[in-house]
N, C-alpha and C. Protein backbone atom coordinates (compact mmCIF):
# COMPACT_ATOMS: atom_id res chain seq x y z
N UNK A 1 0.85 -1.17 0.00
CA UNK A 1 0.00 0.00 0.00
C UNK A 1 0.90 1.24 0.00
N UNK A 2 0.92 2.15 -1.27
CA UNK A 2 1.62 3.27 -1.01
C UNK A 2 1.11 4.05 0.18
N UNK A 3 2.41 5.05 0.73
CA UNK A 3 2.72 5.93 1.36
C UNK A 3 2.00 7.55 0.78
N UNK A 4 1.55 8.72 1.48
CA UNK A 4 1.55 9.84 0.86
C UNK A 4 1.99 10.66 2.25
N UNK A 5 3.43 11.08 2.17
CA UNK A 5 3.72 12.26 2.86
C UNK A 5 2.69 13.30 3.12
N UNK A 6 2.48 13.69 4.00
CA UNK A 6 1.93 14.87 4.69
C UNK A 6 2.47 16.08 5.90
N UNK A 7 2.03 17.08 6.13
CA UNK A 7 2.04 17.89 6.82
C UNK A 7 1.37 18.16 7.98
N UNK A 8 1.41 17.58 9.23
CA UNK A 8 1.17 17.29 10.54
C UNK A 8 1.21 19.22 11.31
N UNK A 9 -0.08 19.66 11.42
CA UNK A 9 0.84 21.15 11.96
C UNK A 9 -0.73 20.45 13.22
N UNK A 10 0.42 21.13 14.76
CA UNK A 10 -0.24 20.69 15.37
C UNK A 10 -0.09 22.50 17.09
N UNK A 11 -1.37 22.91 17.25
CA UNK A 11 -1.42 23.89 17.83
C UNK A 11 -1.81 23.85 19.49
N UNK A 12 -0.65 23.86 20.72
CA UNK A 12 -0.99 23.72 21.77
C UNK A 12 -1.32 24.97 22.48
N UNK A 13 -3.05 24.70 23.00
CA UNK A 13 -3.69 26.02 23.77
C UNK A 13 -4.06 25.89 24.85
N UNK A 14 -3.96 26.71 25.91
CA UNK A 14 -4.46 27.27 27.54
C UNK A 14 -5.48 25.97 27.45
N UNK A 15 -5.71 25.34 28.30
CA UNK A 15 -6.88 24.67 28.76
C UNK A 15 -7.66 25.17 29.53
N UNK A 16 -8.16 26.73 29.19
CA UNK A 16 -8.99 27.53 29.81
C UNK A 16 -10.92 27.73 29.89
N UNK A 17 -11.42 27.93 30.60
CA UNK A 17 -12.71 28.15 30.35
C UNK A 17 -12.83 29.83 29.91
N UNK A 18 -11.90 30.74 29.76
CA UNK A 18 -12.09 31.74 29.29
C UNK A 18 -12.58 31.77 28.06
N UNK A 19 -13.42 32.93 27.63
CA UNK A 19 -14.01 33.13 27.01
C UNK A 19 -13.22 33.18 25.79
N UNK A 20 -12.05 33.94 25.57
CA UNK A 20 -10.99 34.11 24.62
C UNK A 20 -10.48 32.84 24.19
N UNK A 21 -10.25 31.97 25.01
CA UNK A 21 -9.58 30.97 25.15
C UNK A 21 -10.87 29.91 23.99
N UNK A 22 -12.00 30.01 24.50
CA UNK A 22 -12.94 29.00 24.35
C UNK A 22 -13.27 29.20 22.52
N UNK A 23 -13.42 30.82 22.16
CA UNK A 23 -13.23 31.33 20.72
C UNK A 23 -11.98 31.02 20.16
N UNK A 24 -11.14 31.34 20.60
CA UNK A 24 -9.75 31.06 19.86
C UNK A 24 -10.18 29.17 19.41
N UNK A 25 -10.17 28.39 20.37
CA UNK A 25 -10.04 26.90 19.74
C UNK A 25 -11.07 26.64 18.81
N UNK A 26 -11.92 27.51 19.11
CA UNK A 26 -13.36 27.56 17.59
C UNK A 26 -13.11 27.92 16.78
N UNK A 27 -12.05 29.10 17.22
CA UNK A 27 -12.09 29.42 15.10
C UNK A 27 -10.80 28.75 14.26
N UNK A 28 -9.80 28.63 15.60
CA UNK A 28 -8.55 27.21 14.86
C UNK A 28 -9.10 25.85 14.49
N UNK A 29 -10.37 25.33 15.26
CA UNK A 29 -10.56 24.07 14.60
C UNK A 29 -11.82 24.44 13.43
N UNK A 30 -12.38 25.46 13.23
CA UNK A 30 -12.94 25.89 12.17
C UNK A 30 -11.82 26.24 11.05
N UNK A 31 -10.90 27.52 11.09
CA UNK A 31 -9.68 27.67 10.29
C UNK A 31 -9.23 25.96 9.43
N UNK A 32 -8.83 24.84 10.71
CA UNK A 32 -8.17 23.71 10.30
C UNK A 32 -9.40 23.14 9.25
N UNK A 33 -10.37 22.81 9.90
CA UNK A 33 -11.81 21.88 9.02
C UNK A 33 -12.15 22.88 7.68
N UNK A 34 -12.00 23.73 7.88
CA UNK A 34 -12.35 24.27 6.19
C UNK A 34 -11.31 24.31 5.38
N UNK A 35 -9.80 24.58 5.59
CA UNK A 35 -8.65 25.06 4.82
C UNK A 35 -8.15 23.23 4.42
N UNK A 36 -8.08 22.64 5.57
CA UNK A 36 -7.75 21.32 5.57
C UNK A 36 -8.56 19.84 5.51
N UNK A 37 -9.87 20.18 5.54
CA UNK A 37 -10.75 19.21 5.51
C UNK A 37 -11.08 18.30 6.54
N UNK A 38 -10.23 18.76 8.25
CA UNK A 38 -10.44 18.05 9.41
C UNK A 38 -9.88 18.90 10.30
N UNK A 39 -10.01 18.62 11.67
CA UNK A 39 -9.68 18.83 12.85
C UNK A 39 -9.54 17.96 13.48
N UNK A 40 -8.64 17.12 14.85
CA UNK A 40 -8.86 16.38 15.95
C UNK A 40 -8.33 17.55 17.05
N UNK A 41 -8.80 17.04 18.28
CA UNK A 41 -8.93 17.90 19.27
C UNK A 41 -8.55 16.94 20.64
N UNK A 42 -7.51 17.01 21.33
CA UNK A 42 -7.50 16.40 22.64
C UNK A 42 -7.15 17.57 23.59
N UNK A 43 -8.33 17.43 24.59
CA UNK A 43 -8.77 17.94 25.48
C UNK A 43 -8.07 17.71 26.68
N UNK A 44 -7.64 18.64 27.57
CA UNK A 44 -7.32 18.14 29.08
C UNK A 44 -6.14 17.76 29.34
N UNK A 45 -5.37 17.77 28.09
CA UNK A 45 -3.86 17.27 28.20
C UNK A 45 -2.81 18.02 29.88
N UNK A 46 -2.54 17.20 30.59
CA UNK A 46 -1.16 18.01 31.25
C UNK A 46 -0.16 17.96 30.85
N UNK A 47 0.79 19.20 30.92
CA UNK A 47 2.14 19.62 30.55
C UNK A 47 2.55 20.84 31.71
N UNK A 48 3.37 20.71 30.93
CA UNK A 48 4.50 21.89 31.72
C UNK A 48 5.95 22.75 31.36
N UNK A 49 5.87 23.45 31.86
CA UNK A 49 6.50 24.52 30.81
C UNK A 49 7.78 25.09 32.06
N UNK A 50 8.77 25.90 31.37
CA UNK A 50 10.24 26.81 32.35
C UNK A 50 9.66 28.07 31.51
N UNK A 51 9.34 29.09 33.36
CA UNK A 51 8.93 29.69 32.40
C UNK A 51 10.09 31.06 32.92
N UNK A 52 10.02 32.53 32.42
CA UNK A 52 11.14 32.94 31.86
C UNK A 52 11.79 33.21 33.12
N UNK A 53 11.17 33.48 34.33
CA UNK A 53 11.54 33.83 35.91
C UNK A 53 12.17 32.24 35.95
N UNK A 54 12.52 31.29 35.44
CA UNK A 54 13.17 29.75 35.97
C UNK A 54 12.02 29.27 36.27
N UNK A 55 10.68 29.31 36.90
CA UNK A 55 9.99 28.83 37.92
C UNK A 55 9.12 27.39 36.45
N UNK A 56 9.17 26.30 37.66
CA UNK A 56 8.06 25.33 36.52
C UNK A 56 6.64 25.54 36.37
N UNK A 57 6.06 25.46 35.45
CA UNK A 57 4.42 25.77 35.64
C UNK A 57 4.20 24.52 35.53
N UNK A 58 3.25 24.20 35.96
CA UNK A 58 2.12 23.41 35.27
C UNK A 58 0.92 23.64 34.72
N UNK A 59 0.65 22.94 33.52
CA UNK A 59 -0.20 23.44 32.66
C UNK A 59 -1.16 22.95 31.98
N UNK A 60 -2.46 22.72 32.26
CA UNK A 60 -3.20 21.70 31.24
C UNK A 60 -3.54 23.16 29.85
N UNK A 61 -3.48 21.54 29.19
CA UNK A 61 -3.81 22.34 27.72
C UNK A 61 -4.72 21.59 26.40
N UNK A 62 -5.01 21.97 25.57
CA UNK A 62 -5.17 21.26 24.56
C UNK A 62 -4.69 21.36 23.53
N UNK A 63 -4.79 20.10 22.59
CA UNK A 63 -3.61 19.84 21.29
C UNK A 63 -4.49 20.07 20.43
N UNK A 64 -4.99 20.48 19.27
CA UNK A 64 -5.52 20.59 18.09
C UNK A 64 -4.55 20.48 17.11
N UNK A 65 -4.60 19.29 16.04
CA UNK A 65 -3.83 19.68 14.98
C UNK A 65 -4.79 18.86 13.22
N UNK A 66 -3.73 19.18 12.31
CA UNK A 66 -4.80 19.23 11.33
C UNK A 66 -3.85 18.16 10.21
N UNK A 67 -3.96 17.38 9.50
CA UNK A 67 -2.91 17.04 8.54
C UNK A 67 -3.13 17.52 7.22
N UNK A 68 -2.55 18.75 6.25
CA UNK A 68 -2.60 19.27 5.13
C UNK A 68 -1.94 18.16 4.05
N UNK A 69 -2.44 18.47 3.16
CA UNK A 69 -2.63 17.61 1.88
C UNK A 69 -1.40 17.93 1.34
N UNK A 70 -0.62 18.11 1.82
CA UNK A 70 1.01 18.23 1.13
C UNK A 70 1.91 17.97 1.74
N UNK A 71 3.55 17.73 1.28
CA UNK A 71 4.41 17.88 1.94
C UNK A 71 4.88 18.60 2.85
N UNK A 72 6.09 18.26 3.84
CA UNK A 72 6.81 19.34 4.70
C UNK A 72 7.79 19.67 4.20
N UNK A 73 8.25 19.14 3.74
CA UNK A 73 9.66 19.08 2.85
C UNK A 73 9.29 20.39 1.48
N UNK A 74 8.54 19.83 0.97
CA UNK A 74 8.09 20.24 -0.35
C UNK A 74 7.50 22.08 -0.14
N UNK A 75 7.25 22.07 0.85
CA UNK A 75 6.51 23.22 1.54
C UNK A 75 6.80 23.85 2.38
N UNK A 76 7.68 23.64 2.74
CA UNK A 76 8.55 24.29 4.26
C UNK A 76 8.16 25.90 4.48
N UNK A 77 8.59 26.73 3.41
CA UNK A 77 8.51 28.25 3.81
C UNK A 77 7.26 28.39 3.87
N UNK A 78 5.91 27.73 2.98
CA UNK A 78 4.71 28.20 3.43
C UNK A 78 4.54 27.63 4.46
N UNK A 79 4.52 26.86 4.72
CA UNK A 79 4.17 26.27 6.42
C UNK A 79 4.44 27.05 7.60
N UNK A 80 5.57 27.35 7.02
CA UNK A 80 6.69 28.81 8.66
C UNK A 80 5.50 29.57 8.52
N UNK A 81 5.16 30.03 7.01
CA UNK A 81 4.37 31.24 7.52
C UNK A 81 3.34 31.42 8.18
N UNK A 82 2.58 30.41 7.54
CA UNK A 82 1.09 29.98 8.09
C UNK A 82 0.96 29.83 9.44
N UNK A 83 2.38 29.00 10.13
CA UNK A 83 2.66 28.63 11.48
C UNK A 83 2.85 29.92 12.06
N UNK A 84 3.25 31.02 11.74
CA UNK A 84 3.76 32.29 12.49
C UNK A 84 2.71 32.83 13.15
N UNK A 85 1.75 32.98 11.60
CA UNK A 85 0.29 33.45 11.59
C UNK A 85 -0.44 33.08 12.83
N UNK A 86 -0.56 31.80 12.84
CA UNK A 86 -1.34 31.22 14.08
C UNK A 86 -0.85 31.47 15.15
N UNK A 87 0.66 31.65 15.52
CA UNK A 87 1.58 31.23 16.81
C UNK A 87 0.92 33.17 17.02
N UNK A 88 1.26 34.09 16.15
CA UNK A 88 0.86 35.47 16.51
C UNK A 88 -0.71 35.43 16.58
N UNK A 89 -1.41 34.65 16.63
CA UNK A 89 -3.05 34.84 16.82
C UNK A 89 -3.60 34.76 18.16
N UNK A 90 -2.25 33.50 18.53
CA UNK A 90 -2.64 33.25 20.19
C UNK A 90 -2.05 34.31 21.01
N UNK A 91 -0.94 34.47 20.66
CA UNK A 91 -0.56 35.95 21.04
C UNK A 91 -1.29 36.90 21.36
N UNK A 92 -2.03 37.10 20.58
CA UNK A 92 -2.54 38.36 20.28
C UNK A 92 -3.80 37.75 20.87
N UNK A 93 -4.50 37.07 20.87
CA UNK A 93 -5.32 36.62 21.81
C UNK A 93 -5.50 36.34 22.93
N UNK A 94 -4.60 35.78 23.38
CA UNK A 94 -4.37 35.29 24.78
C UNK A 94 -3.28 35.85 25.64
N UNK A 95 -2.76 35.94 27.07
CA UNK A 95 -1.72 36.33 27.83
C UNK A 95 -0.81 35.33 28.25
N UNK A 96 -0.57 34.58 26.89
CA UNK A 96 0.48 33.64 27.25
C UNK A 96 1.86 34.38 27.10
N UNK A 97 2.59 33.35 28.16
CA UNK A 97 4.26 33.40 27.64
C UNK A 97 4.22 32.62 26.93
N UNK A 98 4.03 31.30 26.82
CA UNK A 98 4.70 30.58 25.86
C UNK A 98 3.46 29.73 24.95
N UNK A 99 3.62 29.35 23.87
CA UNK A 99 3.25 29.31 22.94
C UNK A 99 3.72 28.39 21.73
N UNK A 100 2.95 26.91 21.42
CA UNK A 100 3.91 26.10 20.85
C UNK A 100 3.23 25.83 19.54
N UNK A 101 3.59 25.90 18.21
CA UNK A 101 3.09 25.33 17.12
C UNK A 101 4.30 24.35 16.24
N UNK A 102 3.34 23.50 16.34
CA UNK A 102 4.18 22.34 15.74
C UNK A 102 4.12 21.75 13.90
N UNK A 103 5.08 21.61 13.36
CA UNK A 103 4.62 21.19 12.45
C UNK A 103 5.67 19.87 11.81
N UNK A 104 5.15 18.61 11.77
CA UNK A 104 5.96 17.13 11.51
C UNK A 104 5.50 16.55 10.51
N UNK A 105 6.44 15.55 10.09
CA UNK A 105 5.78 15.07 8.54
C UNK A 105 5.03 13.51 9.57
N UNK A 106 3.99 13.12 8.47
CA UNK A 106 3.23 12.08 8.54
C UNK A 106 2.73 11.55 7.38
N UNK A 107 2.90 10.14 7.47
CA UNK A 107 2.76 9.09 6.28
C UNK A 107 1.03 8.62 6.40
N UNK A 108 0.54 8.53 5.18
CA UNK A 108 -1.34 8.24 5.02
C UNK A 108 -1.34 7.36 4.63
N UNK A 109 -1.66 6.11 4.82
CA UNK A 109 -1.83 5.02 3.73
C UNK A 109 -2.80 5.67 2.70
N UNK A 110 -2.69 5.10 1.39
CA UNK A 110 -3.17 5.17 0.35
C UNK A 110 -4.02 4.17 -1.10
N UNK A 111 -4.61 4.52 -0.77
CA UNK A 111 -5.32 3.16 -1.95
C UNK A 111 -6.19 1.79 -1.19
N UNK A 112 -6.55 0.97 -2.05
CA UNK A 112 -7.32 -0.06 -1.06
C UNK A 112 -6.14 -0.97 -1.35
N UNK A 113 -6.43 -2.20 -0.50
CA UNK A 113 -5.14 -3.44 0.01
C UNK A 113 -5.53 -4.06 -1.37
């Protein structure tokens, strides 16, 4: 069964009941489901972060990410950008320090067996 490279971009947010917080993951997993044709969403995740005072946080959050119909390789500079875009949305949305957008390649199976 062939392989089809893909583009894994994956966006970690506040696990907040704020209101900002609660819009922001609506319109990224809206943004992802229309541009990309899906969303998955895990909820409730814990993590933890150094944050710039040394001190550890702890942090629940959630992962949203989307897999685009193209390469990473093949696509690299649009991806940075797109990724910037979003990483400055939460920014600009939210009062985070830190702020993670991810983007990894991933293999789809393809075709029937």
């Amino acid at each position: 069964m062939p392989l089809s490279a893909r583009a894994r971009i994956e966006v970690y947010l506040p696990d907040h009941f704020s209101l900002p917080s609660q819009e922001l993951l609506i319109a990224f997993n809206q943004e992802f489901t229309h541009t990309f044709g899906g969303a998955t969403l895990w909820r409730g995740l814990d993590g933890s972060y150094l944050a710039q005072n040394g001190q550890m946080v702890r942090d629940r959050i959630n992962l949203l990410y989307t897999d685009t119909p193209f390469s990473l390789e093949e696509n690299a500079e649009e991806l940075s950008s797109y990724m910037a875009k979003l990483r400055q949305a939460v920014l600009d949305a939210l009062q985070e320090e830190a702020v993670l957008v991810v983007a990894l390649p991933v293999y789809h199976a393809e075709g029937l067996p």
